[in-house]
Protein backbone atom coordinates (compact mmCIF):
# COMPACT_ATOMS: atom_id res chain seq x y z
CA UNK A 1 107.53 79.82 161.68
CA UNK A 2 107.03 77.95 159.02
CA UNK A 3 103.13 77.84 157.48
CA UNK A 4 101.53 74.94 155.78
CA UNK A 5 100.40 75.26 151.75
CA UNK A 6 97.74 72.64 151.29
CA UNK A 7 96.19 72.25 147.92
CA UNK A 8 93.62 69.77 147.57
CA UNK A 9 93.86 67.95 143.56
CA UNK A 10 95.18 70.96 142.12
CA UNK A 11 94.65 71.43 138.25
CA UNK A 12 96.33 73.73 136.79
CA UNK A 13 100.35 73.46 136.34
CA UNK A 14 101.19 77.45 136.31
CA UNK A 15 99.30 77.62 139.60
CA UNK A 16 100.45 74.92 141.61
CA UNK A 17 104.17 76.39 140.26
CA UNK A 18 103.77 79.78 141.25
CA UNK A 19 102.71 78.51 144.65
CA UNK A 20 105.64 76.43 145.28
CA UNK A 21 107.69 79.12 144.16
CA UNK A 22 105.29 81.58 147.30
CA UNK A 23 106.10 78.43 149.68
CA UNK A 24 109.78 78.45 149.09
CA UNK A 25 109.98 82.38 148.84
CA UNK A 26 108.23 82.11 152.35
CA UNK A 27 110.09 79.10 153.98
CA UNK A 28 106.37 77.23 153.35
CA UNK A 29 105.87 73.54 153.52
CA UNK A 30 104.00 72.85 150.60
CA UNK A 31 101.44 69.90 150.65
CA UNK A 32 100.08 68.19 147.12
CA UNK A 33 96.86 66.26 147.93
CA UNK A 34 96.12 63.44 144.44
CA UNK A 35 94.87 63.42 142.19
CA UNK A 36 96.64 66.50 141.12
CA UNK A 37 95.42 67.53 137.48
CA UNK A 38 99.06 67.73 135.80
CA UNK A 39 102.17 65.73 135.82
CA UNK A 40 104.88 66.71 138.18
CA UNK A 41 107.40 66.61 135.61
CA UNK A 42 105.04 69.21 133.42
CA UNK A 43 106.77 71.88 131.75
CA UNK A 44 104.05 74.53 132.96
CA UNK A 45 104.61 73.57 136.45
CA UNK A 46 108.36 73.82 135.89
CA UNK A 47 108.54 76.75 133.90
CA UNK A 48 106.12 78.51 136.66
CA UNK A 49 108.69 77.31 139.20
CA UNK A 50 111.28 77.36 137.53
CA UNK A 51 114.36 75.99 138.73
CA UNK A 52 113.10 76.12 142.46
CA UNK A 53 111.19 73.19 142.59
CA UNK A 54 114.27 70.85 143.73
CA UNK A 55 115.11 73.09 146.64
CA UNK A 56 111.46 72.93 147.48
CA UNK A 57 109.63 71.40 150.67
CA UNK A 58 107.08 68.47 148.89
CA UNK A 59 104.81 66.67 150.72
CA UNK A 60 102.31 64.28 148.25
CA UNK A 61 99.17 62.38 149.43
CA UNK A 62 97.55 59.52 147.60
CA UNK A 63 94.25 60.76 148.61
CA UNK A 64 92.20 63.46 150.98
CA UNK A 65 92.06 60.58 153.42
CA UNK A 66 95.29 59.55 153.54
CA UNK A 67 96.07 63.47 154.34
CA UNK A 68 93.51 63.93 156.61
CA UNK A 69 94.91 60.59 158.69
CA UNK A 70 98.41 61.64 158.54
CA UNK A 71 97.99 65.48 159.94
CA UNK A 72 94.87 64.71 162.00
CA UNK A 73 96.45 66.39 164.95
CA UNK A 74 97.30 69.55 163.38
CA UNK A 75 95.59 72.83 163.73
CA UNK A 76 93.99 73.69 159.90
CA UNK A 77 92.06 76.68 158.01
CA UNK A 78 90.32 76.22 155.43
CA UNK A 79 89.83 78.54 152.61
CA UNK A 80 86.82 78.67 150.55
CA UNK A 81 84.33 81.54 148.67
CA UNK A 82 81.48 79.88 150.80
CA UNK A 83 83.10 80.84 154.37
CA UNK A 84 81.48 83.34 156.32
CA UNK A 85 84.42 84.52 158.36
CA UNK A 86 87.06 86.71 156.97
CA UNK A 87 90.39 85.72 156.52
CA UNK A 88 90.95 88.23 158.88
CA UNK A 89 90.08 86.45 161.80
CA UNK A 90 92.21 83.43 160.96
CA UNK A 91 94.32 82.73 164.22
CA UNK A 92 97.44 82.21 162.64
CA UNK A 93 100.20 80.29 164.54
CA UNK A 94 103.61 78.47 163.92
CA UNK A 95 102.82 75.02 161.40
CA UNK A 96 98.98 76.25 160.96
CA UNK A 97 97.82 74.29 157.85
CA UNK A 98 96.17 76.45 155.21
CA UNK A 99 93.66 74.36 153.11
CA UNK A 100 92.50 74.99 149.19
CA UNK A 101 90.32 73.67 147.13
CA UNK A 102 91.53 72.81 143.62
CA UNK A 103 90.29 75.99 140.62
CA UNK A 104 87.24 74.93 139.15
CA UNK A 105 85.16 74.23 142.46
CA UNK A 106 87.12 74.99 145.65
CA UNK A 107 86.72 72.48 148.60
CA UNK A 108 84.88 69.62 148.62
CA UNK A 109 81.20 70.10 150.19
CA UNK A 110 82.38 67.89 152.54
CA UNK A 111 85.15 69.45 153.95
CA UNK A 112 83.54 72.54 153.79
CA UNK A 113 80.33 71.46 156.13
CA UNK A 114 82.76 69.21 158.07
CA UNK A 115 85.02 72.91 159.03
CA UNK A 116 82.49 75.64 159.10
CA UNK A 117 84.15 76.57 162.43
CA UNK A 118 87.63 76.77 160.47
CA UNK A 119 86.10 78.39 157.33
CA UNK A 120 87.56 81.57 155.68
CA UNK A 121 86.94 83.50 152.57
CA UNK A 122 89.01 86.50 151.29
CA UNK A 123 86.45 89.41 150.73
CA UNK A 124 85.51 90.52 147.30
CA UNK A 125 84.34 93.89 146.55
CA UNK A 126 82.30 92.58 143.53
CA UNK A 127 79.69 90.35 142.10
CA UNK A 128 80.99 90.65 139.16
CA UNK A 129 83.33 87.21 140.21
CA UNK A 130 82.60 84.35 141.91
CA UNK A 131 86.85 83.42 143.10
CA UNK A 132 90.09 84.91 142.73
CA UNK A 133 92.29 83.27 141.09
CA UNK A 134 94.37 80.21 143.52
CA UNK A 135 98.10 81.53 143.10
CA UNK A 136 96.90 85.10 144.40
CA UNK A 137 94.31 83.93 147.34
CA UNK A 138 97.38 81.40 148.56
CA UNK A 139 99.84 84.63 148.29
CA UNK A 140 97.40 86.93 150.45
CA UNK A 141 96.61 84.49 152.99
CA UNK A 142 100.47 82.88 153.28
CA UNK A 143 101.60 86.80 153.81
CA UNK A 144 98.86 87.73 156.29
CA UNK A 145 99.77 85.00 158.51
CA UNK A 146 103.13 86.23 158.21
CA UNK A 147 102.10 89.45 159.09
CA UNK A 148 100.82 88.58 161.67
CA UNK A 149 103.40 86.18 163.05
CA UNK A 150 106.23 88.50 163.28
């Protein structure tokens, strides 16, 4: 049942650690798409981790491309502020690749007029915010689909 964590050039350390910690905690794959904002060896991403990481499931791409190539069969969501379907009506299956943009600016324009058929946001109740933060919208959407896969 495993689901698939893909961040697209994370940035910051503590997040991309927490969420490897969610992937293992889960029995996630988690995928790293460069450039990544950090070092792997950075003691934020560590210390968020912390002594997880080792027994965790990696994958690293060069590039967007390079991911895109290599899993161009697979089924994907992506996640984004700008979707107009909820993350509610994500059809969550067995290997579905879950797809974030890194913390300042989400996904790439790109992507996210490329997928507007695979586009989710998480609601939010206020204007107050424009995102939540990455670590928590990965953890709500990873458990959904586990929810809902059960």
């Amino acid at each position: 049942m495993p689901l698939n964590i893909v961040l697209v050039e994370p940035e910051i350390p503590n997040n991309t650690g927490n969420i490897g910690r969610l992937a293992l905690a889960t029995g996630s794959r988690l995928h790293l798409v460069k450039p990544l904002g950090f070092e792997i060896d950075d003691k934020r991403l560590k210390r968020a981790g912390l002594d997880y990481w080792q027994h965790l499931e990696v994958i690293y791409y060069e590039s967007k491309e390079e991911f895109f190539t290599k899993n161009a069969d697979k089924k994907m969501a992506f996640l984004s502020s700008h979707g107009t379907n909820s993350h509610w009506e994500i059809q969550f299956e067995d290997n579905l690749f879950l797809v974030f943009g890194k913390e300042s600016v989400g996904l790439p324009k790109t992507l996210i007029e490329k997928h507007q058929a695979d586009l989710f946001k998480i609601p939010m109740y206020s204007n107050q915010i424009r995102s939540l933060n990455l670590a928590n919208a990965v953890s709500i959407i990873v458990y959904e689909g586990i929810r809902q896969l059960r």
